[in-house]
PDB file of N, CA and C in Angstrom:
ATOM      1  N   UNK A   1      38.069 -66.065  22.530  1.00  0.00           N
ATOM      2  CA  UNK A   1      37.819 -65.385  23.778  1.00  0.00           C
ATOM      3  C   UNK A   1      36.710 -66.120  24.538  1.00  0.00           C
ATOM      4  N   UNK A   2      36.784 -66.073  25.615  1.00  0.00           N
ATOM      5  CA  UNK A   2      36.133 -66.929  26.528  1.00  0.00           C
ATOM      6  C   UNK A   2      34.693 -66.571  26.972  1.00  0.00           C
ATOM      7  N   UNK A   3      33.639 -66.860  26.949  1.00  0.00           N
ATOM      8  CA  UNK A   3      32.148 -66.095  27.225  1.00  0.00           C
ATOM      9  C   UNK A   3      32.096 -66.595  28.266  1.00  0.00           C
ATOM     10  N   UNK A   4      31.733 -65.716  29.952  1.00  0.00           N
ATOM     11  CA  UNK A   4      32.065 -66.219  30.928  1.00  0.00           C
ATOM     12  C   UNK A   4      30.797 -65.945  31.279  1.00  0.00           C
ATOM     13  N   UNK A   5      29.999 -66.370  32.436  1.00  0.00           N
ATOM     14  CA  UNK A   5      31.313 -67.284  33.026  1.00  0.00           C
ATOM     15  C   UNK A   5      31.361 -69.163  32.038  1.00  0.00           C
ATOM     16  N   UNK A   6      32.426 -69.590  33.197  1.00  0.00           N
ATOM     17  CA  UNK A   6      32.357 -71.388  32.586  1.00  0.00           C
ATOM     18  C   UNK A   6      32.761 -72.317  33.764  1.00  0.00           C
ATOM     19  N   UNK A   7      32.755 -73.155  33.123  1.00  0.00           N
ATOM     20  CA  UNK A   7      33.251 -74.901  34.224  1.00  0.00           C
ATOM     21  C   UNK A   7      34.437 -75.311  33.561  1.00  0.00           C
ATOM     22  N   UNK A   8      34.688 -76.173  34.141  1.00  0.00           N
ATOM     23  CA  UNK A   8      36.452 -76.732  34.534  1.00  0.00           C
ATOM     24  C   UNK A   8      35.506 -78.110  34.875  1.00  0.00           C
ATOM     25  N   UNK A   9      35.871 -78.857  33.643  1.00  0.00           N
ATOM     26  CA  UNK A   9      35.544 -80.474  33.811  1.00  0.00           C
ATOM     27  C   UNK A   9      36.885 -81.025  33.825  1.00  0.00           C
ATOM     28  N   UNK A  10      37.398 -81.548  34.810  1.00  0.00           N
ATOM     29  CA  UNK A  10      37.960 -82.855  35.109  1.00  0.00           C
ATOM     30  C   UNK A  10      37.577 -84.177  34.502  1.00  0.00           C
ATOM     31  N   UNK A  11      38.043 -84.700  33.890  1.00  0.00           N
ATOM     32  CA  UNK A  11      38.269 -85.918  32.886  1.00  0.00           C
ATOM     33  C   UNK A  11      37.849 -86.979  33.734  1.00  0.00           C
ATOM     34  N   UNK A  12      38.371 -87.147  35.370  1.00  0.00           N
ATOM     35  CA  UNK A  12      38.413 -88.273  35.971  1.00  0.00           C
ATOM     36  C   UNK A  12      37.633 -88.276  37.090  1.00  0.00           C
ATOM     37  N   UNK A  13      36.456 -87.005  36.711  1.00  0.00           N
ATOM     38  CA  UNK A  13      35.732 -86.610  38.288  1.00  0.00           C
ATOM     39  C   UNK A  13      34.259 -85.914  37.768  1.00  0.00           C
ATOM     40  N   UNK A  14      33.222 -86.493  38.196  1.00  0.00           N
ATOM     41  CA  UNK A  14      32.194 -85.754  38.129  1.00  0.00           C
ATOM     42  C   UNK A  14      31.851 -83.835  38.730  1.00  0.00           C
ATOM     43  N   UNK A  15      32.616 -83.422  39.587  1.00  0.00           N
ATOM     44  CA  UNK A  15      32.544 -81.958  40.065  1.00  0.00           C
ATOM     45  C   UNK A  15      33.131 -81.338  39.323  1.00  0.00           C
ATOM     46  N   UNK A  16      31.944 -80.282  38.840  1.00  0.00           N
ATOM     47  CA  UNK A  16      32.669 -79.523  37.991  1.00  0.00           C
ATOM     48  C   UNK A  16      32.818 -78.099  38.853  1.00  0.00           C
ATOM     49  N   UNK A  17      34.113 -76.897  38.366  1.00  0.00           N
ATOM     50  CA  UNK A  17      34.146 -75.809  38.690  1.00  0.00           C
ATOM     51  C   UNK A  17      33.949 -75.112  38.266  1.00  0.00           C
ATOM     52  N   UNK A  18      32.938 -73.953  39.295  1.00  0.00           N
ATOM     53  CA  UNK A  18      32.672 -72.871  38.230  1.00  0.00           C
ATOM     54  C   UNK A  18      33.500 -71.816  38.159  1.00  0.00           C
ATOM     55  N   UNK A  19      33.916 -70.830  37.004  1.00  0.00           N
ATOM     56  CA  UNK A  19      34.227 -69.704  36.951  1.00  0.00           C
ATOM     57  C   UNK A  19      33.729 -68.496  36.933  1.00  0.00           C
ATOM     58  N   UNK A  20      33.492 -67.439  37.033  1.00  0.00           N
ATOM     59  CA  UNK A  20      32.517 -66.398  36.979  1.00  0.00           C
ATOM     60  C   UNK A  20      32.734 -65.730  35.995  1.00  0.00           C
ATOM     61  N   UNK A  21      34.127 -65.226  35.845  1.00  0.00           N
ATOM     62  CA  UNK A  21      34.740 -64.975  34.777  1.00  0.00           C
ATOM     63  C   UNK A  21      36.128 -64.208  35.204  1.00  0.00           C
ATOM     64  N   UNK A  22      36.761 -63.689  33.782  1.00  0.00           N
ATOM     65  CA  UNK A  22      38.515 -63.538  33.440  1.00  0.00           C
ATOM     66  C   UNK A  22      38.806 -62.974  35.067  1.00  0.00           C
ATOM     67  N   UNK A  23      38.481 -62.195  35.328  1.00  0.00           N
ATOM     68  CA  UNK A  23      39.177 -61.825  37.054  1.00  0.00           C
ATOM     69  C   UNK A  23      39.322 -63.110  37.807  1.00  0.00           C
ATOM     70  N   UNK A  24      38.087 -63.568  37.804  1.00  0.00           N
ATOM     71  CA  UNK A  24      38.435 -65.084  39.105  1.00  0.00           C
ATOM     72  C   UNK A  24      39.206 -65.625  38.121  1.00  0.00           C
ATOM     73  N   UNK A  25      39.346 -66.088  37.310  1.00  0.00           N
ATOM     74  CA  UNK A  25      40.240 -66.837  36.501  1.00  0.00           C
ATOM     75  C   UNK A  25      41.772 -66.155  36.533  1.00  0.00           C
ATOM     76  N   UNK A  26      42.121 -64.978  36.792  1.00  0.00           N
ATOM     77  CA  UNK A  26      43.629 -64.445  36.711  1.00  0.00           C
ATOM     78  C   UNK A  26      44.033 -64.423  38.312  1.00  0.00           C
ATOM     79  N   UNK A  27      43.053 -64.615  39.006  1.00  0.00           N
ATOM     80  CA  UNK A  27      43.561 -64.514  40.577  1.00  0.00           C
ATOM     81  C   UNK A  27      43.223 -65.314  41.327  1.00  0.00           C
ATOM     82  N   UNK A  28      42.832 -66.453  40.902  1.00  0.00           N
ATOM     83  CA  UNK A  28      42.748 -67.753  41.429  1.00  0.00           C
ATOM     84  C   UNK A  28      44.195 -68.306  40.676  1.00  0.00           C
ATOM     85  N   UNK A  29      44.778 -68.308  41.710  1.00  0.00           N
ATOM     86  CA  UNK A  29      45.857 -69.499  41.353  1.00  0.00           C
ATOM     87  C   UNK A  29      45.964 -70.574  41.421  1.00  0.00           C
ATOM     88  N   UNK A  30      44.733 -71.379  42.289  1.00  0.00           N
ATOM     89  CA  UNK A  30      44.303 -72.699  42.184  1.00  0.00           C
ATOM     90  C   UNK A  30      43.756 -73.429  40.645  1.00  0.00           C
ATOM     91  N   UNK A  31      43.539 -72.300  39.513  1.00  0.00           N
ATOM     92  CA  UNK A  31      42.784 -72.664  38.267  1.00  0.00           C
ATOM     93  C   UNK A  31      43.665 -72.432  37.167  1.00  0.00           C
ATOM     94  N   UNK A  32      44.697 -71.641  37.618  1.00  0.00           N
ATOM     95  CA  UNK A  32      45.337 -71.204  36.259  1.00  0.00           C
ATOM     96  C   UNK A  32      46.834 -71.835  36.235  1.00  0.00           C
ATOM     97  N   UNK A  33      47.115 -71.974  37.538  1.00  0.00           N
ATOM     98  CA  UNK A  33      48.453 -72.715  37.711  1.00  0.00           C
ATOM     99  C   UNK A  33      48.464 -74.328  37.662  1.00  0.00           C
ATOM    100  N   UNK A  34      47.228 -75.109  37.714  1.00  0.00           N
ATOM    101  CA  UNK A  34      46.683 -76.361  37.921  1.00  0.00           C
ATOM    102  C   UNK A  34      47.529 -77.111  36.675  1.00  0.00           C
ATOM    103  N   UNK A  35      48.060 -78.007  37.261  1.00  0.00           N
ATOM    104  CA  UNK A  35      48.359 -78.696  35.716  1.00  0.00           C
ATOM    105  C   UNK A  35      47.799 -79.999  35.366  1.00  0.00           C
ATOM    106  N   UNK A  36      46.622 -79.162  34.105  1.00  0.00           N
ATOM    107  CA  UNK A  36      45.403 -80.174  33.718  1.00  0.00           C
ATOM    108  C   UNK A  36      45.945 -81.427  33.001  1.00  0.00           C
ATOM    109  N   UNK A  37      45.117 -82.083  32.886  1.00  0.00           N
ATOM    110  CA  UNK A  37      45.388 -83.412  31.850  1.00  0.00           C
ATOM    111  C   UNK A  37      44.861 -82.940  30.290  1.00  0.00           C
ATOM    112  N   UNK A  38      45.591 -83.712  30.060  1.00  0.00           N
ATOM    113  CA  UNK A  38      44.756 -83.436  27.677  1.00  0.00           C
ATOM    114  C   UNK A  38      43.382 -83.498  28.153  1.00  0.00           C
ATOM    115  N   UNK A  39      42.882 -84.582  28.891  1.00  0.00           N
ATOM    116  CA  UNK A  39      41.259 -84.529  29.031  1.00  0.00           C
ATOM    117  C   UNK A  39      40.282 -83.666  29.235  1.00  0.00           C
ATOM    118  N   UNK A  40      41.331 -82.995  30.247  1.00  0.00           N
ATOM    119  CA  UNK A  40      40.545 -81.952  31.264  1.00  0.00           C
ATOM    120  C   UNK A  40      40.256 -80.657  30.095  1.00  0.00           C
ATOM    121  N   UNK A  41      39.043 -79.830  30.604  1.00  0.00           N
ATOM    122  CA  UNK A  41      38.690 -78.697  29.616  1.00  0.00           C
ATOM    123  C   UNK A  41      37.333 -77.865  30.416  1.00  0.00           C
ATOM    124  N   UNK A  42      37.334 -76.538  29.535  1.00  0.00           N
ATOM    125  CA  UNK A  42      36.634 -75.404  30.070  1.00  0.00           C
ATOM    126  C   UNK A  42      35.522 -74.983  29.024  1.00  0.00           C
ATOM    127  N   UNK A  43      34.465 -75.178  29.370  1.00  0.00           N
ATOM    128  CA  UNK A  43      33.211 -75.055  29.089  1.00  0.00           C
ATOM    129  C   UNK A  43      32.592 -73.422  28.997  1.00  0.00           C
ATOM    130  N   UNK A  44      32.765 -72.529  27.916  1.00  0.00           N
ATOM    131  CA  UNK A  44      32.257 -71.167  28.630  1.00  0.00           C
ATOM    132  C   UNK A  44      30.531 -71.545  28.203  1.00  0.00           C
ATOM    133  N   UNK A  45      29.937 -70.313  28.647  1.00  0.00           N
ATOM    134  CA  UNK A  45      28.354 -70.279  28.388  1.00  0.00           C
ATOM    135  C   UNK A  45      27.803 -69.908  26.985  1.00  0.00           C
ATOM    136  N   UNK A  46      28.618 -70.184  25.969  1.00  0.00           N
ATOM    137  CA  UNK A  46      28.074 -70.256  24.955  1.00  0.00           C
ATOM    138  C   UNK A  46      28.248 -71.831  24.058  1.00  0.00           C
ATOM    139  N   UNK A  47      28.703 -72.775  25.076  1.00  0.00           N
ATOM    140  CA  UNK A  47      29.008 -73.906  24.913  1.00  0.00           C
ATOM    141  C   UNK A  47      30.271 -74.288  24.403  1.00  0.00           C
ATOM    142  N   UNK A  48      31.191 -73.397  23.952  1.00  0.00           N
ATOM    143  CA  UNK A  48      32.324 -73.547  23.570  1.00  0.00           C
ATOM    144  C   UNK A  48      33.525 -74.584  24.058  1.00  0.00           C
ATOM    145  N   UNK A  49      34.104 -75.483  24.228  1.00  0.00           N
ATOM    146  CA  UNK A  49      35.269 -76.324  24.863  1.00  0.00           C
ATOM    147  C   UNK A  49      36.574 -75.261  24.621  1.00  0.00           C
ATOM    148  N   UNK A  50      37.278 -75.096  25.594  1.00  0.00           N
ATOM    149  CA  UNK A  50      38.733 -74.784  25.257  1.00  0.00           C
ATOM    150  C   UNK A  50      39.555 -75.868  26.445  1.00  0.00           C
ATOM    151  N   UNK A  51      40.462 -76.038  25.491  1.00  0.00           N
ATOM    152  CA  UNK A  51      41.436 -77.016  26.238  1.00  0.00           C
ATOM    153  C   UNK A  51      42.354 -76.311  26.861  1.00  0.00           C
ATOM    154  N   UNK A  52      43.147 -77.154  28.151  1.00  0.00           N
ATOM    155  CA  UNK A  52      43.758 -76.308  29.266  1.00  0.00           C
ATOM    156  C   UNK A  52      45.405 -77.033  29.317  1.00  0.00           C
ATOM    157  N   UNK A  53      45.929 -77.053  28.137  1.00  0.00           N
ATOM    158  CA  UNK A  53      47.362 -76.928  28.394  1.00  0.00           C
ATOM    159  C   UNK A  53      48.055 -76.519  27.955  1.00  0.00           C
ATOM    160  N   UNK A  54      47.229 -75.543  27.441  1.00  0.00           N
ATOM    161  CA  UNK A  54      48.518 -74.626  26.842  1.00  0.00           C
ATOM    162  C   UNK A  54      49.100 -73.414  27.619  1.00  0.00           C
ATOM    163  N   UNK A  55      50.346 -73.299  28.136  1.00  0.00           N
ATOM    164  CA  UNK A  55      51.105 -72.431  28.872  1.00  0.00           C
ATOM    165  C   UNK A  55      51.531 -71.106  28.708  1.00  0.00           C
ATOM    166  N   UNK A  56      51.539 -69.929  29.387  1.00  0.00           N
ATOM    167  CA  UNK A  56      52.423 -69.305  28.677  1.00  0.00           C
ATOM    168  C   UNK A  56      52.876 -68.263  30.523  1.00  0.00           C
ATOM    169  N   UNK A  57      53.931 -68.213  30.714  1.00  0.00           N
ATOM    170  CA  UNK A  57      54.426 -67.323  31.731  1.00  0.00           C
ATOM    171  C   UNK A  57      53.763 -68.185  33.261  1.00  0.00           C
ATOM    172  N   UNK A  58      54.075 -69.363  32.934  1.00  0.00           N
ATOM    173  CA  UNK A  58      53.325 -70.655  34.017  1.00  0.00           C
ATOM    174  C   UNK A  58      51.881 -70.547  34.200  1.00  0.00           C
ATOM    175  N   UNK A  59      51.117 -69.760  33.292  1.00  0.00           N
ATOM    176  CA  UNK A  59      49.639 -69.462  33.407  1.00  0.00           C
ATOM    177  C   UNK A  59      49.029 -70.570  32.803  1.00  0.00           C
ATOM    178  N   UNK A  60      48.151 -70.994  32.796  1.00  0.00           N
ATOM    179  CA  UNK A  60      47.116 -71.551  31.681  1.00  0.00           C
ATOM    180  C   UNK A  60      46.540 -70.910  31.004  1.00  0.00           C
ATOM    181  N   UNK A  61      46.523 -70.658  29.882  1.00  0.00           N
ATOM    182  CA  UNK A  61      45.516 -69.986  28.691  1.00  0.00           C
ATOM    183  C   UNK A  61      44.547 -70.645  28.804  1.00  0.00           C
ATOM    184  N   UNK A  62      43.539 -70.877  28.569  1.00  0.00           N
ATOM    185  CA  UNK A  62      42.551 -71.452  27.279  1.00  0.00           C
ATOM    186  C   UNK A  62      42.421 -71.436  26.003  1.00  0.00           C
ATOM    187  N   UNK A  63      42.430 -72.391  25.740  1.00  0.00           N
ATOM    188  CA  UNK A  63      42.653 -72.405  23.901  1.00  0.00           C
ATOM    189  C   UNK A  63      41.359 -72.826  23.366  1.00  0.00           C
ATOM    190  N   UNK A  64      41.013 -72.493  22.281  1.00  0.00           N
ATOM    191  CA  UNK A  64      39.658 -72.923  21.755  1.00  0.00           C
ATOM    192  C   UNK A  64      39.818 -74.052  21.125  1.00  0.00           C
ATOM    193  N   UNK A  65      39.363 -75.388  20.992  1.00  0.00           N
ATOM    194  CA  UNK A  65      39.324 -76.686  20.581  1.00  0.00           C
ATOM    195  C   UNK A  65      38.661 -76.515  19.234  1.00  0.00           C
ATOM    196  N   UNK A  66      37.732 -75.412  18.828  1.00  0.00           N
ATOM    197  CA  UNK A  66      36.769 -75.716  17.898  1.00  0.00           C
ATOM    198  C   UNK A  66      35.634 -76.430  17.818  1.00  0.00           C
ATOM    199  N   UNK A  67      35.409 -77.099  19.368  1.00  0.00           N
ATOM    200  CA  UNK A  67      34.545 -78.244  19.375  1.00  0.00           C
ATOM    201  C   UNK A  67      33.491 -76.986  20.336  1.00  0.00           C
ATOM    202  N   UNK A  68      32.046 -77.780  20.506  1.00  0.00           N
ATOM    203  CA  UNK A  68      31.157 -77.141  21.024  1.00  0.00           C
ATOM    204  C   UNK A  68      30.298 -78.254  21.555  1.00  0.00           C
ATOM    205  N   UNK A  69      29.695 -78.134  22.760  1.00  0.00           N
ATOM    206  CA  UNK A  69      28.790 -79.061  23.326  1.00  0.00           C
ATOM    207  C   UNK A  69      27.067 -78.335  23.802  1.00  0.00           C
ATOM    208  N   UNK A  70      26.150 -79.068  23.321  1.00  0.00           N
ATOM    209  CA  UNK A  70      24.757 -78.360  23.343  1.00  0.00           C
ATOM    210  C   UNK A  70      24.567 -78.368  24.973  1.00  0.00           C
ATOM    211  N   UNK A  71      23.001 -77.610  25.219  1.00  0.00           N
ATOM    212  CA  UNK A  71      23.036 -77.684  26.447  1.00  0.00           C
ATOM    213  C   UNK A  71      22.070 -78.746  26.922  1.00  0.00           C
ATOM    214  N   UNK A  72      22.112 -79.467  26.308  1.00  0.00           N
ATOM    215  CA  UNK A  72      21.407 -81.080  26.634  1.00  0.00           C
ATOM    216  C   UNK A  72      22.932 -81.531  27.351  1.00  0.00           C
ATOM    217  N   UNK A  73      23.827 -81.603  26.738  1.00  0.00           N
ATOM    218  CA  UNK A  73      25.071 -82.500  26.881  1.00  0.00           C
ATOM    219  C   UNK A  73      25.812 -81.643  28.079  1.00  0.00           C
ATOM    220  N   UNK A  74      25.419 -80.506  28.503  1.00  0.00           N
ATOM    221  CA  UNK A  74      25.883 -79.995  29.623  1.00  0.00           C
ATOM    222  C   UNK A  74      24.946 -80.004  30.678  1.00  0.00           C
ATOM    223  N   UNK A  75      23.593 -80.094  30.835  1.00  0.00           N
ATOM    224  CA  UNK A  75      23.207 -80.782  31.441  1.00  0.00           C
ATOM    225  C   UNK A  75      22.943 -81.923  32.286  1.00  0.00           C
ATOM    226  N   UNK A  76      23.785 -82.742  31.224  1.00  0.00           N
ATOM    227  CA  UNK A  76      24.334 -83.882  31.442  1.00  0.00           C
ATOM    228  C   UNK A  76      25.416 -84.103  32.802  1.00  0.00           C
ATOM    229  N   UNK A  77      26.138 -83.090  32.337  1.00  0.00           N
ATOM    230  CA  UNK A  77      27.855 -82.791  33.085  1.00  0.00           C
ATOM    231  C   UNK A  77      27.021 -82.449  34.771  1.00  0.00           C
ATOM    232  N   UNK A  78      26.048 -81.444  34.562  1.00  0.00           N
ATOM    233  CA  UNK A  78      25.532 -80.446  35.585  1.00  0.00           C
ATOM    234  C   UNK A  78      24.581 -81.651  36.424  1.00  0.00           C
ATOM    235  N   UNK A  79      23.961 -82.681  36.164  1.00  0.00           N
ATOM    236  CA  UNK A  79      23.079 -83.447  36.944  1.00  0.00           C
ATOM    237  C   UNK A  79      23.997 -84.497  37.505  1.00  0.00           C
ATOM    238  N   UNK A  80      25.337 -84.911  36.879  1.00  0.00           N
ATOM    239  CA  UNK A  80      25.966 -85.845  37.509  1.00  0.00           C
ATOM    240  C   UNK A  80      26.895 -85.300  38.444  1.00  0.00           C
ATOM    241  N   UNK A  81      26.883 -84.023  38.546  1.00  0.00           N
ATOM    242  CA  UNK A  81      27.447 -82.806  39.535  1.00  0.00           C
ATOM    243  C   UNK A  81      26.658 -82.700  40.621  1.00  0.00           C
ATOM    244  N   UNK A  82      25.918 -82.632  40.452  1.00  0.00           N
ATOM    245  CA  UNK A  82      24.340 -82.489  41.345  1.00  0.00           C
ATOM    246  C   UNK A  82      24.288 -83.704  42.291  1.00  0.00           C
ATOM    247  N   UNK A  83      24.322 -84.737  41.974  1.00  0.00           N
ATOM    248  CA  UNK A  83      24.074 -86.190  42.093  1.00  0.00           C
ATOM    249  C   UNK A  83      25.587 -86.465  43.150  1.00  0.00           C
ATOM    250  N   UNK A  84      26.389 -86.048  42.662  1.00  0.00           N
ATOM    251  CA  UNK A  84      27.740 -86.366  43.524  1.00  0.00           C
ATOM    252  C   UNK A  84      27.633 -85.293  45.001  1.00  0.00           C
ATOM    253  N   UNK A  85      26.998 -84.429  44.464  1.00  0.00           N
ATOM    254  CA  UNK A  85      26.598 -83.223  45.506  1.00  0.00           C
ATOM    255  C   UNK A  85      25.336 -83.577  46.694  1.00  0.00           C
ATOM    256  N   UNK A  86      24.974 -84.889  45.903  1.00  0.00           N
ATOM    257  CA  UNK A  86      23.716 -85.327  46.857  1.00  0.00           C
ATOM    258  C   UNK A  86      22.775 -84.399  46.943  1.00  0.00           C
ATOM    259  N   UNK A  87      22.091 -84.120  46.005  1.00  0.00           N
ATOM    260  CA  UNK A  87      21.721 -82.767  45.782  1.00  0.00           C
ATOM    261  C   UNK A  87      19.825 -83.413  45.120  1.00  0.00           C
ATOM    262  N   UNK A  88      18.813 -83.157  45.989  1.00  0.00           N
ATOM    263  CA  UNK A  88      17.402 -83.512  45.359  1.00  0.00           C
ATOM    264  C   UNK A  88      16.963 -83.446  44.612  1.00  0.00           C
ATOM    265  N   UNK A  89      16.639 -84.340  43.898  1.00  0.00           N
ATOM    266  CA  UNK A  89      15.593 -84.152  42.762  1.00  0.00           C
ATOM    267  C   UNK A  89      16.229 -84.058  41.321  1.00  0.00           C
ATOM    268  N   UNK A  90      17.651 -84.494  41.392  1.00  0.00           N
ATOM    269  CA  UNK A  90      18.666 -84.695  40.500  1.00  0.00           C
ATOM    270  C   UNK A  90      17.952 -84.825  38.991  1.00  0.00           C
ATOM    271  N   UNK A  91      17.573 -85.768  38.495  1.00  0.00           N
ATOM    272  CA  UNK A  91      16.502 -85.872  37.312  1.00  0.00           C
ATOM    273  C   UNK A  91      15.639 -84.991  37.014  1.00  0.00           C
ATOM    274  N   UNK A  92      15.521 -84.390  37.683  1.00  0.00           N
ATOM    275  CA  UNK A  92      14.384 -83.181  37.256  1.00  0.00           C
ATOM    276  C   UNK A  92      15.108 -81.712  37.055  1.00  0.00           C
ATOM    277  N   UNK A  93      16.061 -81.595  37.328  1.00  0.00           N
ATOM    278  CA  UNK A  93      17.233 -80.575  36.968  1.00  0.00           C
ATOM    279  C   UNK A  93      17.089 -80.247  35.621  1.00  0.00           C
ATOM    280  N   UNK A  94      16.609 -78.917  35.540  1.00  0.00           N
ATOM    281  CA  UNK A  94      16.705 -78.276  33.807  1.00  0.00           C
ATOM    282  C   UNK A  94      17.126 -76.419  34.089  1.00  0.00           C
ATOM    283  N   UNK A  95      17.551 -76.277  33.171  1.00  0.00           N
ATOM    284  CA  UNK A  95      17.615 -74.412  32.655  1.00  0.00           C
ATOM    285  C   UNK A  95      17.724 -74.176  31.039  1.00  0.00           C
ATOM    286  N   UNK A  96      17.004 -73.304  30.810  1.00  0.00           N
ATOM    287  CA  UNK A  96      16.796 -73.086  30.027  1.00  0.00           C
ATOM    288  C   UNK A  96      18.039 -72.290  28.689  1.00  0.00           C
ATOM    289  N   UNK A  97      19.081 -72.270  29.858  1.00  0.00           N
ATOM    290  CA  UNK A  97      20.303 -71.575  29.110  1.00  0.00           C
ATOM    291  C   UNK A  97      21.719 -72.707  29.557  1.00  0.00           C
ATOM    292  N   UNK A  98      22.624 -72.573  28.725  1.00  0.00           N
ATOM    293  CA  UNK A  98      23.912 -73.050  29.487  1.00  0.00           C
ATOM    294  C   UNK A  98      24.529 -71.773  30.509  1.00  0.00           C
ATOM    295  N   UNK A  99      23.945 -70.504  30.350  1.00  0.00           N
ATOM    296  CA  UNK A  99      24.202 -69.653  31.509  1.00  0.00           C
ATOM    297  C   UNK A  99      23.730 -70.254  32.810  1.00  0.00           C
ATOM    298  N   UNK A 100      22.607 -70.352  32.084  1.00  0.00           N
ATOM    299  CA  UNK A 100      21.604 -71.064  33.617  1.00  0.00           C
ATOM    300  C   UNK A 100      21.807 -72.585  34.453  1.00  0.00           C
ATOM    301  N   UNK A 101      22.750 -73.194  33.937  1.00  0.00           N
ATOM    302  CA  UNK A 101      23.150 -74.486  34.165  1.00  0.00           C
ATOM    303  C   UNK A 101      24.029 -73.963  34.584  1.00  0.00           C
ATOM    304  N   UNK A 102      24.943 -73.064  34.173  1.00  0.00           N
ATOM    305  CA  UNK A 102      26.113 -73.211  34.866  1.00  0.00           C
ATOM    306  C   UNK A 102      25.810 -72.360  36.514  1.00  0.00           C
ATOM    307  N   UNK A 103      25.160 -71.647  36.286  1.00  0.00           N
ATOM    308  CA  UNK A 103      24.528 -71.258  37.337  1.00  0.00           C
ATOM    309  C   UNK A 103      24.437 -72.021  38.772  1.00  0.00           C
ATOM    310  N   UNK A 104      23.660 -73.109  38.167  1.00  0.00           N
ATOM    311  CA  UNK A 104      22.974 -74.324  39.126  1.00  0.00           C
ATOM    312  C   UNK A 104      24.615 -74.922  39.369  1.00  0.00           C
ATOM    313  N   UNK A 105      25.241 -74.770  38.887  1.00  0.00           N
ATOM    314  CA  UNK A 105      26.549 -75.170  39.842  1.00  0.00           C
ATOM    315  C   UNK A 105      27.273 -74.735  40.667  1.00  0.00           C
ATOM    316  N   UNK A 106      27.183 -73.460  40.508  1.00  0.00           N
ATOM    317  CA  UNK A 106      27.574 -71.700  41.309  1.00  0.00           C
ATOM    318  C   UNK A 106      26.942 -72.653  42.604  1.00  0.00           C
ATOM    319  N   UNK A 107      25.580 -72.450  42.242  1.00  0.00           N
ATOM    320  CA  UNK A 107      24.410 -72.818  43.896  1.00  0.00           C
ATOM    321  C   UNK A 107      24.963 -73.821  44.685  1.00  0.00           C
ATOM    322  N   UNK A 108      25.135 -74.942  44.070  1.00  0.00           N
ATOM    323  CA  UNK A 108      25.371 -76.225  44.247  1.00  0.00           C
ATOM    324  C   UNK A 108      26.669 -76.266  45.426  1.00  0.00           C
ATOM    325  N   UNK A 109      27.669 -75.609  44.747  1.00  0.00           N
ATOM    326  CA  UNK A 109      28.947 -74.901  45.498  1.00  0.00           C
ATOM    327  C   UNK A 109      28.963 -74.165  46.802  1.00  0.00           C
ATOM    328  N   UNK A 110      27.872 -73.154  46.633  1.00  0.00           N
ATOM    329  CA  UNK A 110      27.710 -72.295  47.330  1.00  0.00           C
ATOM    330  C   UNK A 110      27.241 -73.165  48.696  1.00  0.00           C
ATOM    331  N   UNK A 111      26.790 -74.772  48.762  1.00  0.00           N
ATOM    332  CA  UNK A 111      26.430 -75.578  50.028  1.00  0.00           C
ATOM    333  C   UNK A 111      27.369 -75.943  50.830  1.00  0.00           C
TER     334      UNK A 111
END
């Protein structure tokens, strides 16, 4: 099950998307109908990866990979987001949670 909200990393693109959680995710049809690559994957806020091709009723599920990424390494994702966003002070970008990172992408969006 998915700890929301999360991001939608693209394999071939630094911008990541945020989700808020399962509602925007069932009524956005731009996110659930998308047809991702093996690469592509969803980040919830407890660091979890689930991969995005698995189908069912033309939806996208999320599936859990088993894999997990710290929030150093999403940080990572979140400053080169920032940076494509032209966004100040890029390097100095921290939170203290992967809630809170994902956050800073909500904002980022919100420009």
């Amino acid at each position: 099950m998915v700890n929301w909200p999360g991001i939608i990393k693209h394999s071939d693109d630094a911008e990541l998307i945020f989700v808020s959680d399962q509602t925007e995710w069932d009524n956005d049809t731009d996110i659930h109908h998308f047809e991702y690559d093996e690469s592509d994957y969803l980040i919830d806020s407890s660091g979890n990866i689930y991969i995005l091709t698995k189908r069912s009723n033309k939806h996208v599920k999320p599936e859990a990979s088993g894999d997990s990424m710290s929030l150093n390494d999403i940080l990572g994702l979140v400053k080169a987001h920032a940076a494509q966003k032209n966004a100040c002070c890029v390097a100095k970008l921290y939170a203290p949670t992967i809630r809170d990172a994902f956050r800073i992408i909500e904002s980022l969006n919100e420009t």
